[in-house]
PDB file of N, CA and C in Angstrom:
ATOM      1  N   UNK A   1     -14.623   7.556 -12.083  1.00  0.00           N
ATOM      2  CA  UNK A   1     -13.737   7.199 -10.981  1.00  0.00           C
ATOM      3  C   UNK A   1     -12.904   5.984 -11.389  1.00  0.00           C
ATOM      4  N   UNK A   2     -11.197   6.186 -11.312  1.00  0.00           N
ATOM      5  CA  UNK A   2     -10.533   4.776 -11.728  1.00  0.00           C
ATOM      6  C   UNK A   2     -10.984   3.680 -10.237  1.00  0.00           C
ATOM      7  N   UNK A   3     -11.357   2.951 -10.827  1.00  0.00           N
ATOM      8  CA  UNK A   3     -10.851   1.262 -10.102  1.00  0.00           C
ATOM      9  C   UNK A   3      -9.437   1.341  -9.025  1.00  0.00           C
ATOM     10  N   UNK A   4      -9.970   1.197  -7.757  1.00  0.00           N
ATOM     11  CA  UNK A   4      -8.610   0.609  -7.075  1.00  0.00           C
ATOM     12  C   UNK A   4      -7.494  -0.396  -7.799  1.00  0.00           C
ATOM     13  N   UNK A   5      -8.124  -1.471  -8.498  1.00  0.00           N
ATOM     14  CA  UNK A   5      -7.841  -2.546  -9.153  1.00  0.00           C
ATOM     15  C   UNK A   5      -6.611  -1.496 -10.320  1.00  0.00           C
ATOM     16  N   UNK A   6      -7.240  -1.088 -10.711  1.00  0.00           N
ATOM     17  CA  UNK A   6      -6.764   0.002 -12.098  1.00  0.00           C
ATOM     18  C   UNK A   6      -5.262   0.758 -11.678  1.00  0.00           C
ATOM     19  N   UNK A   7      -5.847   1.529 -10.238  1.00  0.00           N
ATOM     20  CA  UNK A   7      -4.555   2.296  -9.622  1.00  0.00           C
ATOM     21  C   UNK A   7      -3.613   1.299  -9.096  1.00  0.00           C
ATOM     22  N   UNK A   8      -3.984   0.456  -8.537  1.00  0.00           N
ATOM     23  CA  UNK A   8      -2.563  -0.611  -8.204  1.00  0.00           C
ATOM     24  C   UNK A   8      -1.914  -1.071  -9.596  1.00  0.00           C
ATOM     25  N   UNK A   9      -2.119  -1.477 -10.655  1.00  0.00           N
ATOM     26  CA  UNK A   9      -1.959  -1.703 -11.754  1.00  0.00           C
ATOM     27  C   UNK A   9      -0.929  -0.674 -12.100  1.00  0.00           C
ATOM     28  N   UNK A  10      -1.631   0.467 -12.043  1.00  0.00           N
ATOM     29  CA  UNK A  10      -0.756   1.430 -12.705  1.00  0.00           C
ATOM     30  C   UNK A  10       0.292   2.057 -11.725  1.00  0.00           C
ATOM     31  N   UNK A  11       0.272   1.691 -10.503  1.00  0.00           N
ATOM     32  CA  UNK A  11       1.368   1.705  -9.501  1.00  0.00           C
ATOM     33  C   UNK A  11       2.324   0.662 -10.040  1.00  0.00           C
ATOM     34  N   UNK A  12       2.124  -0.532  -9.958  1.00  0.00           N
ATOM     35  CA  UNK A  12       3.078  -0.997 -10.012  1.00  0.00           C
ATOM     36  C   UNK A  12       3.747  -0.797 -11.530  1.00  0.00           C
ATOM     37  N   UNK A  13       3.146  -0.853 -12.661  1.00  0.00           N
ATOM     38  CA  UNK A  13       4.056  -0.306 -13.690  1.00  0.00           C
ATOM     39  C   UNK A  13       4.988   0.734 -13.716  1.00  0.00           C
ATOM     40  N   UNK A  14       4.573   1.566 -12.488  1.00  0.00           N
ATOM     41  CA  UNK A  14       5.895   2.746 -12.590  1.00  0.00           C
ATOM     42  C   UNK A  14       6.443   2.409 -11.284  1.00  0.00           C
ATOM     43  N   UNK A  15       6.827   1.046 -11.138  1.00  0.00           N
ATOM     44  CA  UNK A  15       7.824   0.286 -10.031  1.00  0.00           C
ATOM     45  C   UNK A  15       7.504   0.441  -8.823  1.00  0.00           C
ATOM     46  N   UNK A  16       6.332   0.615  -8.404  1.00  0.00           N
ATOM     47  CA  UNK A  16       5.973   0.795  -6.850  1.00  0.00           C
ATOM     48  C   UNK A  16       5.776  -0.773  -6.478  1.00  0.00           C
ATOM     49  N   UNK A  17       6.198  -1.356  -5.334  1.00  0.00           N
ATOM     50  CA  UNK A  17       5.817  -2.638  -4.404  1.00  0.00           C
ATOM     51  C   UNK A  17       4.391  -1.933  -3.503  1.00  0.00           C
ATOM     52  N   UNK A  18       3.448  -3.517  -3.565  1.00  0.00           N
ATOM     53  CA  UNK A  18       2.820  -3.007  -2.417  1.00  0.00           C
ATOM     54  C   UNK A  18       3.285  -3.930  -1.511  1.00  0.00           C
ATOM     55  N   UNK A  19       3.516  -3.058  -0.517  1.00  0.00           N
ATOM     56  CA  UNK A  19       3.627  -3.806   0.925  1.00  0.00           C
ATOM     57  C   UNK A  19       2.517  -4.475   2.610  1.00  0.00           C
ATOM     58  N   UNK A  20       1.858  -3.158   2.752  1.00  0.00           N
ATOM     59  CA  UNK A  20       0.940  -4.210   3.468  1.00  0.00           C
ATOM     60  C   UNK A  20      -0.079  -2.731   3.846  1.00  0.00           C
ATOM     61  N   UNK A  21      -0.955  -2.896   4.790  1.00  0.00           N
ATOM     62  CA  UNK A  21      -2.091  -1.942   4.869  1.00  0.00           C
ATOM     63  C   UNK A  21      -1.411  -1.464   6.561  1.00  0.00           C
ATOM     64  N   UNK A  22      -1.774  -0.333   6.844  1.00  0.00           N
ATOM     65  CA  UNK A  22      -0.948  -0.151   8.703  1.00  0.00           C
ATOM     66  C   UNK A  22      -1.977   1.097   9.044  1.00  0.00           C
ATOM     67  N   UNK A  23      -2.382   1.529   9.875  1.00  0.00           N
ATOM     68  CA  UNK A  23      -2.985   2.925  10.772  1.00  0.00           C
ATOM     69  C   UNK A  23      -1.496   2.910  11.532  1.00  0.00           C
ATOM     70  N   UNK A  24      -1.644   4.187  12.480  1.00  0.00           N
ATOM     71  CA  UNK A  24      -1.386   4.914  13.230  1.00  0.00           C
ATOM     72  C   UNK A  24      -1.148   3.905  14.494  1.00  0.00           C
ATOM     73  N   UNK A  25       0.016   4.038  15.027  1.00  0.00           N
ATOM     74  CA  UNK A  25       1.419   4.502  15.502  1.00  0.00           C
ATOM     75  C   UNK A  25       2.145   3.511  13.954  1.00  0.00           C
ATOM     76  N   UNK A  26       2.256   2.351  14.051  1.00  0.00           N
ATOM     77  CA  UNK A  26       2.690   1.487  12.612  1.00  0.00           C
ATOM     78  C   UNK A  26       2.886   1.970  11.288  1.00  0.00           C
ATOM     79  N   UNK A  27       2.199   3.133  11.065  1.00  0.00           N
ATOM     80  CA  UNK A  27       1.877   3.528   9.620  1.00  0.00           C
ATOM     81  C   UNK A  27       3.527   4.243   9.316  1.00  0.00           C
ATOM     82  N   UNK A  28       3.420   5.345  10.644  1.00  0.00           N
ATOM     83  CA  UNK A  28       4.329   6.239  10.593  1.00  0.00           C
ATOM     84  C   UNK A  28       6.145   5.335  10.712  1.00  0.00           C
ATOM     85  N   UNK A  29       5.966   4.314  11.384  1.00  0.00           N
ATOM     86  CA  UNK A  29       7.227   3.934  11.931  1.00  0.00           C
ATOM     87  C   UNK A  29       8.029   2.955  10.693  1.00  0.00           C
ATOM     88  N   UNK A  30       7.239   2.390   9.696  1.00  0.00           N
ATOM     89  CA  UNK A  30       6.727   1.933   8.781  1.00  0.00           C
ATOM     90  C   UNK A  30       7.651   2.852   7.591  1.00  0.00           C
ATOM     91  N   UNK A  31       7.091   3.975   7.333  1.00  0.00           N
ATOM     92  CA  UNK A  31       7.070   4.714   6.522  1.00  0.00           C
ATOM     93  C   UNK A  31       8.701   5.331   6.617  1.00  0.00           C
ATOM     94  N   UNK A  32       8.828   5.676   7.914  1.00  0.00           N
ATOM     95  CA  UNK A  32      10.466   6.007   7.999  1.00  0.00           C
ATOM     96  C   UNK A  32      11.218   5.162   8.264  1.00  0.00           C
ATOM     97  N   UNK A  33      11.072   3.655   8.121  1.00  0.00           N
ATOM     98  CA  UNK A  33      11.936   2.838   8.598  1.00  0.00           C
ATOM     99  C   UNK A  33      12.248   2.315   6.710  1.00  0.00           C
ATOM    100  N   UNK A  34      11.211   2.655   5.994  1.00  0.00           N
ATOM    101  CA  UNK A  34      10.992   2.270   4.417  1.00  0.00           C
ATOM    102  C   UNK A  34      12.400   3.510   4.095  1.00  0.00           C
ATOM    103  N   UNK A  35      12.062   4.392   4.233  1.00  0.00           N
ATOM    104  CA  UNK A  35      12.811   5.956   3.702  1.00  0.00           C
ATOM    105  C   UNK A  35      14.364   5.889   4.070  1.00  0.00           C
ATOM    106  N   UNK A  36      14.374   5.180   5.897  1.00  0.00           N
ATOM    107  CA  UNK A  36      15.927   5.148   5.927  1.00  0.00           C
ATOM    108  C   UNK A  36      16.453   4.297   5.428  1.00  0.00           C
ATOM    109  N   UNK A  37      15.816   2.877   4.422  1.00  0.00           N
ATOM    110  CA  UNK A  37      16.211   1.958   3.477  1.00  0.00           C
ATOM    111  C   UNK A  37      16.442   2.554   2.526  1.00  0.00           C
ATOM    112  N   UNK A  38      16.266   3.446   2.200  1.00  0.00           N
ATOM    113  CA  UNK A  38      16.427   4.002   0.791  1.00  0.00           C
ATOM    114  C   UNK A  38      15.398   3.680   0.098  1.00  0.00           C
ATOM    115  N   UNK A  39      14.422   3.398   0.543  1.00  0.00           N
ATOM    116  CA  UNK A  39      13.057   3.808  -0.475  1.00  0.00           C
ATOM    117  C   UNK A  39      12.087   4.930  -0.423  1.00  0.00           C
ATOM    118  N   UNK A  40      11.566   4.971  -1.735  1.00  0.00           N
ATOM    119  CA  UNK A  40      10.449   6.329  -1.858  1.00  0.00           C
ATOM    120  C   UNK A  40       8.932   5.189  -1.038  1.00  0.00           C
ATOM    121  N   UNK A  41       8.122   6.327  -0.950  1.00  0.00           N
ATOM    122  CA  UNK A  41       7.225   5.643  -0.274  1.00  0.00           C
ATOM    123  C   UNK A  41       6.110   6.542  -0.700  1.00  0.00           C
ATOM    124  N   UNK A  42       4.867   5.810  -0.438  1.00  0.00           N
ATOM    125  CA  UNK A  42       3.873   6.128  -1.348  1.00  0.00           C
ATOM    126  C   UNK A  42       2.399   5.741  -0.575  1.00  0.00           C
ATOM    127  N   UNK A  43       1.667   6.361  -0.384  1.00  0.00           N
ATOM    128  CA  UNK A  43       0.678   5.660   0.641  1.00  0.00           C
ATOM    129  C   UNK A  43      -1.172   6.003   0.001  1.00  0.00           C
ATOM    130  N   UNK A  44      -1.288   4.850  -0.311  1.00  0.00           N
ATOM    131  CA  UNK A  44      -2.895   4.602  -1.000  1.00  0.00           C
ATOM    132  C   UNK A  44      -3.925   4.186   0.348  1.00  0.00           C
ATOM    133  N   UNK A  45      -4.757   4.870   0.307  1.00  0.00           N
ATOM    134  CA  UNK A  45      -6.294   4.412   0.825  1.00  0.00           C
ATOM    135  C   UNK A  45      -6.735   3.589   0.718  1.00  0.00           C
ATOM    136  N   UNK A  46      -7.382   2.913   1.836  1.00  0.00           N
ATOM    137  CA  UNK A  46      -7.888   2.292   1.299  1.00  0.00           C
ATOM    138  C   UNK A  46      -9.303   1.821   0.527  1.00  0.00           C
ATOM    139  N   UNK A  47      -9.433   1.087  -0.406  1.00  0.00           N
ATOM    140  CA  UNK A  47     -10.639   1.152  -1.102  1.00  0.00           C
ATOM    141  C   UNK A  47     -11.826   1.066  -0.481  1.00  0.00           C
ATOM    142  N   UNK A  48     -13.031   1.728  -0.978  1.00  0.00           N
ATOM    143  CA  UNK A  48     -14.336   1.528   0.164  1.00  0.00           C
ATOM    144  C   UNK A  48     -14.627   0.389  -0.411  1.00  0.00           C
ATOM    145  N   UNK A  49     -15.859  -0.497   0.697  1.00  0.00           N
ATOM    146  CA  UNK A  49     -16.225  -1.681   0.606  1.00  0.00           C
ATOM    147  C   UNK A  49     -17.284  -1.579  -0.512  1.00  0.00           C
ATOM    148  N   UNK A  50     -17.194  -2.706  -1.786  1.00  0.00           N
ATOM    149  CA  UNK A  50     -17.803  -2.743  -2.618  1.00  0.00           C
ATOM    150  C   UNK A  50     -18.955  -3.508  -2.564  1.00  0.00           C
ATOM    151  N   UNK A  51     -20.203  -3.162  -2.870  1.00  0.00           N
ATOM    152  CA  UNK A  51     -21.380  -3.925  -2.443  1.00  0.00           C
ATOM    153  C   UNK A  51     -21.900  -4.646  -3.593  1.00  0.00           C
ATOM    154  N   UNK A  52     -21.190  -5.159  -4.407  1.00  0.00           N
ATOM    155  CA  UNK A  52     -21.708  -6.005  -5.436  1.00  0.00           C
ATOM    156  C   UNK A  52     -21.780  -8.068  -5.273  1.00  0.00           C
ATOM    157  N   UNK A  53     -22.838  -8.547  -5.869  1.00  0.00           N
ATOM    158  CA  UNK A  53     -22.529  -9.977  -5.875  1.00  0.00           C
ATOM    159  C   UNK A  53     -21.152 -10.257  -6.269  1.00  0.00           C
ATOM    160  N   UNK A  54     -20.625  -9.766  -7.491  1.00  0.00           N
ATOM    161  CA  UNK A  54     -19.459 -10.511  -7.669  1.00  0.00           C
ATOM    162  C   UNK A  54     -18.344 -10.487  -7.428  1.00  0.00           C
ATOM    163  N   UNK A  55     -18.000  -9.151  -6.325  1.00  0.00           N
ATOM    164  CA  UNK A  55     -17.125  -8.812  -5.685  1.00  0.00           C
ATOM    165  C   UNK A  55     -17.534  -8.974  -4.325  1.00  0.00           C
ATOM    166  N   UNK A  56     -16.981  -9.667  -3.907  1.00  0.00           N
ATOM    167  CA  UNK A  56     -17.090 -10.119  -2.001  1.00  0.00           C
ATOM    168  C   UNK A  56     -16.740  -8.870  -1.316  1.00  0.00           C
ATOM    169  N   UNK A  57     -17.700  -8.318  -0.306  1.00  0.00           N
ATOM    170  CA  UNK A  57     -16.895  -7.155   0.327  1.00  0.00           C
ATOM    171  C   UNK A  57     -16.062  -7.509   0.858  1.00  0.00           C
ATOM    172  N   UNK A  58     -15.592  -7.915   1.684  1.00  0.00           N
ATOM    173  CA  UNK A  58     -14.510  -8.797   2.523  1.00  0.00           C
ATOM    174  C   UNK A  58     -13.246  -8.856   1.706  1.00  0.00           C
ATOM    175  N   UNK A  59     -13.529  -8.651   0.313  1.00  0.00           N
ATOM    176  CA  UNK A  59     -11.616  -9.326  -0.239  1.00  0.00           C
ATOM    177  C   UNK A  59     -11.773  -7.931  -1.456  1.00  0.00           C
ATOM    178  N   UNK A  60     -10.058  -7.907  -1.159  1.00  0.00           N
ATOM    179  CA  UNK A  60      -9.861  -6.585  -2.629  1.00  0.00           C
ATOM    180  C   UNK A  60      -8.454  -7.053  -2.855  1.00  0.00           C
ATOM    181  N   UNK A  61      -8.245  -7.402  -4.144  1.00  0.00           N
ATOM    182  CA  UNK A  61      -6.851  -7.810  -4.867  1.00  0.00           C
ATOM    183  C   UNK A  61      -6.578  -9.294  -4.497  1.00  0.00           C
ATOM    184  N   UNK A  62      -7.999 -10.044  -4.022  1.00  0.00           N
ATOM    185  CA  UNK A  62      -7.647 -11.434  -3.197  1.00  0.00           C
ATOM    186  C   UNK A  62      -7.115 -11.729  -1.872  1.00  0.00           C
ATOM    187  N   UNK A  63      -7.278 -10.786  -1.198  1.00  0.00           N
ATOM    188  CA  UNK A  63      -7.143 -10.235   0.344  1.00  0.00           C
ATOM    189  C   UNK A  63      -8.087 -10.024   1.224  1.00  0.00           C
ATOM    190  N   UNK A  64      -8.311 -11.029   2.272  1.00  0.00           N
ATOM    191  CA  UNK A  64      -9.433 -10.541   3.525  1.00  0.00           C
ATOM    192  C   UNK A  64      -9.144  -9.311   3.977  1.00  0.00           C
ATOM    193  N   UNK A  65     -10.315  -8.139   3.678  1.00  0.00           N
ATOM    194  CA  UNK A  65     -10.456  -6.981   4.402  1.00  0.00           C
ATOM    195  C   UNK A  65     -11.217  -7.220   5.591  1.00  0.00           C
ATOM    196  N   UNK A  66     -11.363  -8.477   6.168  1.00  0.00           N
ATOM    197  CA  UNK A  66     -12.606  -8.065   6.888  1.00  0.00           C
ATOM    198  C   UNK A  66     -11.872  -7.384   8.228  1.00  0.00           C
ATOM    199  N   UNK A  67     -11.127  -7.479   8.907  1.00  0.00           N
ATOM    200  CA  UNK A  67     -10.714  -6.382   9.964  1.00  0.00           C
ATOM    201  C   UNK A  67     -10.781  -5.288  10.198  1.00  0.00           C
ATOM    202  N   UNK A  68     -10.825  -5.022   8.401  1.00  0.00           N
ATOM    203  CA  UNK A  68     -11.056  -3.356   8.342  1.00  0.00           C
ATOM    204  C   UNK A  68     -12.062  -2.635   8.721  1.00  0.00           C
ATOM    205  N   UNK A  69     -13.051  -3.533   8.164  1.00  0.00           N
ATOM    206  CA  UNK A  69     -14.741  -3.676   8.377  1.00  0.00           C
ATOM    207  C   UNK A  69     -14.987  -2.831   9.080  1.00  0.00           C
ATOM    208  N   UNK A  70     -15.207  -1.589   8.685  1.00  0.00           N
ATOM    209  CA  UNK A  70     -15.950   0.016   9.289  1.00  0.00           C
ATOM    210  C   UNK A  70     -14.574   0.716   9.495  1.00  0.00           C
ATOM    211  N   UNK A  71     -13.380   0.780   9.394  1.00  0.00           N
ATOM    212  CA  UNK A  71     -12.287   1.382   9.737  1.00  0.00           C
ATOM    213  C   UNK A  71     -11.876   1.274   8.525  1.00  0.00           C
ATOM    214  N   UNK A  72     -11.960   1.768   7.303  1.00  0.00           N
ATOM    215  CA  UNK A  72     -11.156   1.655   6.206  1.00  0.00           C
ATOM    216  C   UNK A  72     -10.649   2.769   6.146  1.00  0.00           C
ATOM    217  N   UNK A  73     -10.983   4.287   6.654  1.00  0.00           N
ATOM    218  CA  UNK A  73     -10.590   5.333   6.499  1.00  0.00           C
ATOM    219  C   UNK A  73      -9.598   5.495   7.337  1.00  0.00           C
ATOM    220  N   UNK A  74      -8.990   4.608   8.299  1.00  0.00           N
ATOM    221  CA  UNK A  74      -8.104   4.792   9.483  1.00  0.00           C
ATOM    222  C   UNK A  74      -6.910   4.147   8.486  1.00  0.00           C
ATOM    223  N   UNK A  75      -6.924   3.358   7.859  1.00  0.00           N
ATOM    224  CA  UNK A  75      -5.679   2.601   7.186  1.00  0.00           C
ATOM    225  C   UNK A  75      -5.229   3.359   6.251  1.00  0.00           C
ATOM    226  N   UNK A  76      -3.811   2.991   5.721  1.00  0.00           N
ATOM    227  CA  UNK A  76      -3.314   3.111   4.280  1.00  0.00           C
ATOM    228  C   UNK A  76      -2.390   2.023   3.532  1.00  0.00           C
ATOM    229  N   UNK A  77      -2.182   1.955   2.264  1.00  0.00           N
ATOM    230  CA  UNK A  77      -1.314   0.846   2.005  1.00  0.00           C
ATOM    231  C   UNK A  77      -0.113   1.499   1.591  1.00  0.00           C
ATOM    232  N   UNK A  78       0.824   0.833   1.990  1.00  0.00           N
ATOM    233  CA  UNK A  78       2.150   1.401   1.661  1.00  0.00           C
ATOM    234  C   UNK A  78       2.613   0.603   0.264  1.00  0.00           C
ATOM    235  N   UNK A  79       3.212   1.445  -0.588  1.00  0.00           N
ATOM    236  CA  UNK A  79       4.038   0.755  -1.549  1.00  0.00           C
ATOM    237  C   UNK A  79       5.432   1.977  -1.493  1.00  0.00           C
ATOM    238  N   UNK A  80       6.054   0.820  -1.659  1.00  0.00           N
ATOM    239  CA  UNK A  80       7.428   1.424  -2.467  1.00  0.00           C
ATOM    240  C   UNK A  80       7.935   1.079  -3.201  1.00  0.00           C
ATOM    241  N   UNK A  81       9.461   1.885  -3.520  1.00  0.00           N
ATOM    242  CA  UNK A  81      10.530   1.578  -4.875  1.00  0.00           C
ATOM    243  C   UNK A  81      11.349   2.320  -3.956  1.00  0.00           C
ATOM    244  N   UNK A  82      12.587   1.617  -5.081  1.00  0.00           N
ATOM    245  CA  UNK A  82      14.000   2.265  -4.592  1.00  0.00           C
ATOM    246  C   UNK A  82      13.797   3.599  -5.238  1.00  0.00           C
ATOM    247  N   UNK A  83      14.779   4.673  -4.317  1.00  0.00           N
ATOM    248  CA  UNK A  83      14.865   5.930  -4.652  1.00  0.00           C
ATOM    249  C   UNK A  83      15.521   6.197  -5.961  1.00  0.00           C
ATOM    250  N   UNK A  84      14.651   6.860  -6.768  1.00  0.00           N
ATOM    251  CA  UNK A  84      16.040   7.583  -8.030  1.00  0.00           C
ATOM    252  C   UNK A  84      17.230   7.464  -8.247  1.00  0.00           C
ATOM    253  N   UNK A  85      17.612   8.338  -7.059  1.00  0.00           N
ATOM    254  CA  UNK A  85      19.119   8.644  -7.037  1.00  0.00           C
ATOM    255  C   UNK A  85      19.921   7.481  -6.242  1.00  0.00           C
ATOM    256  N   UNK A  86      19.523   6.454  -6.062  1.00  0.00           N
ATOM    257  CA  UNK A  86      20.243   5.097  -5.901  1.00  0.00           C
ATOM    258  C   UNK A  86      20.504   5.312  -4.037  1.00  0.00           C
ATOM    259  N   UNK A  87      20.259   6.517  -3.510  1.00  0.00           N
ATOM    260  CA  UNK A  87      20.507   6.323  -1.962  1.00  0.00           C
ATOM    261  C   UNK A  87      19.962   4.981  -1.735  1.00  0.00           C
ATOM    262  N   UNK A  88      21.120   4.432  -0.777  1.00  0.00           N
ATOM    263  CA  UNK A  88      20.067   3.750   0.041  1.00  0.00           C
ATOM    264  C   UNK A  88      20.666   1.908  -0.510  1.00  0.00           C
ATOM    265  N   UNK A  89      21.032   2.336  -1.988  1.00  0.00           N
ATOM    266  CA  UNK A  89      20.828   0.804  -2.541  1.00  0.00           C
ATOM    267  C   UNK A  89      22.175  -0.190  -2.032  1.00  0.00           C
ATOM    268  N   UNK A  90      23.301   0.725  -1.184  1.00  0.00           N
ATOM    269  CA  UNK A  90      24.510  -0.079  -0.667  1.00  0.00           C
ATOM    270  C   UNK A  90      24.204  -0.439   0.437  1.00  0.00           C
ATOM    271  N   UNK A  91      23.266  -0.476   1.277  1.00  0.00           N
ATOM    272  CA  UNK A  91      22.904  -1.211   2.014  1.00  0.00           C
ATOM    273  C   UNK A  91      22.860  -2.969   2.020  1.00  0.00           C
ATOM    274  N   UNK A  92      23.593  -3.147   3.508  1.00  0.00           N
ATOM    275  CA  UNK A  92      23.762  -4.678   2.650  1.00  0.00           C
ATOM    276  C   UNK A  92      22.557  -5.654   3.469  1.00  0.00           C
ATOM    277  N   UNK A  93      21.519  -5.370   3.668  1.00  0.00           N
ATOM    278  CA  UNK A  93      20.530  -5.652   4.021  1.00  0.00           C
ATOM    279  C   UNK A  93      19.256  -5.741   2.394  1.00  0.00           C
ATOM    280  N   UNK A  94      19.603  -4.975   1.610  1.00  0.00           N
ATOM    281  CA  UNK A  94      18.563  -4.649   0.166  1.00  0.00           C
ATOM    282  C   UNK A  94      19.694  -5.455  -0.434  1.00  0.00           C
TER     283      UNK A  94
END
């Protein structure tokens, strides 16, 4: 099994941003408000809580999960990038 740690890594080398973690109604409004910017969008799970000493369950990438705490399957993290085909990038807001 890759490492969460591993897959963000290798997200962002092929230009994905992460942006933030959201459930439902947020996730969705989120996601098309990313798309009518002209970005691709991309949505990761989130990681289950790791039960080791040297990893704190509570933090992943240096981030308090604790809110999540029993709801990790309700979230996702959004990352994006600008689209391919440049839609999106004359926006004078980007």
């Amino acid at each position: 099994m890759v490492s969460q740690e591993s897959r963000s890594e290798t997200l962002k080398r092929n230009g994905w941003t992460k942006q933030f973690a959201a459930n439902e109604p947020r996730l969705s409004e989120a996601v098309a408000l990313y798309e009518e910017s002209g970005f691709e969008v991309h949505l990761e799970p989130l990681p289950p809580v790791l039960e080791t000493p040297d990893f704190p369950q509570e933090q992943f990438d240096g981030e308090c999960r604790g809110c999540f705490k029993g709801f990790e399957d309700q979230y996702k993290i959004i990352f994006t990038r600008p689209n391919k085909d440049g839609s999106g990038q004359d926006n004078e807001l980007f």
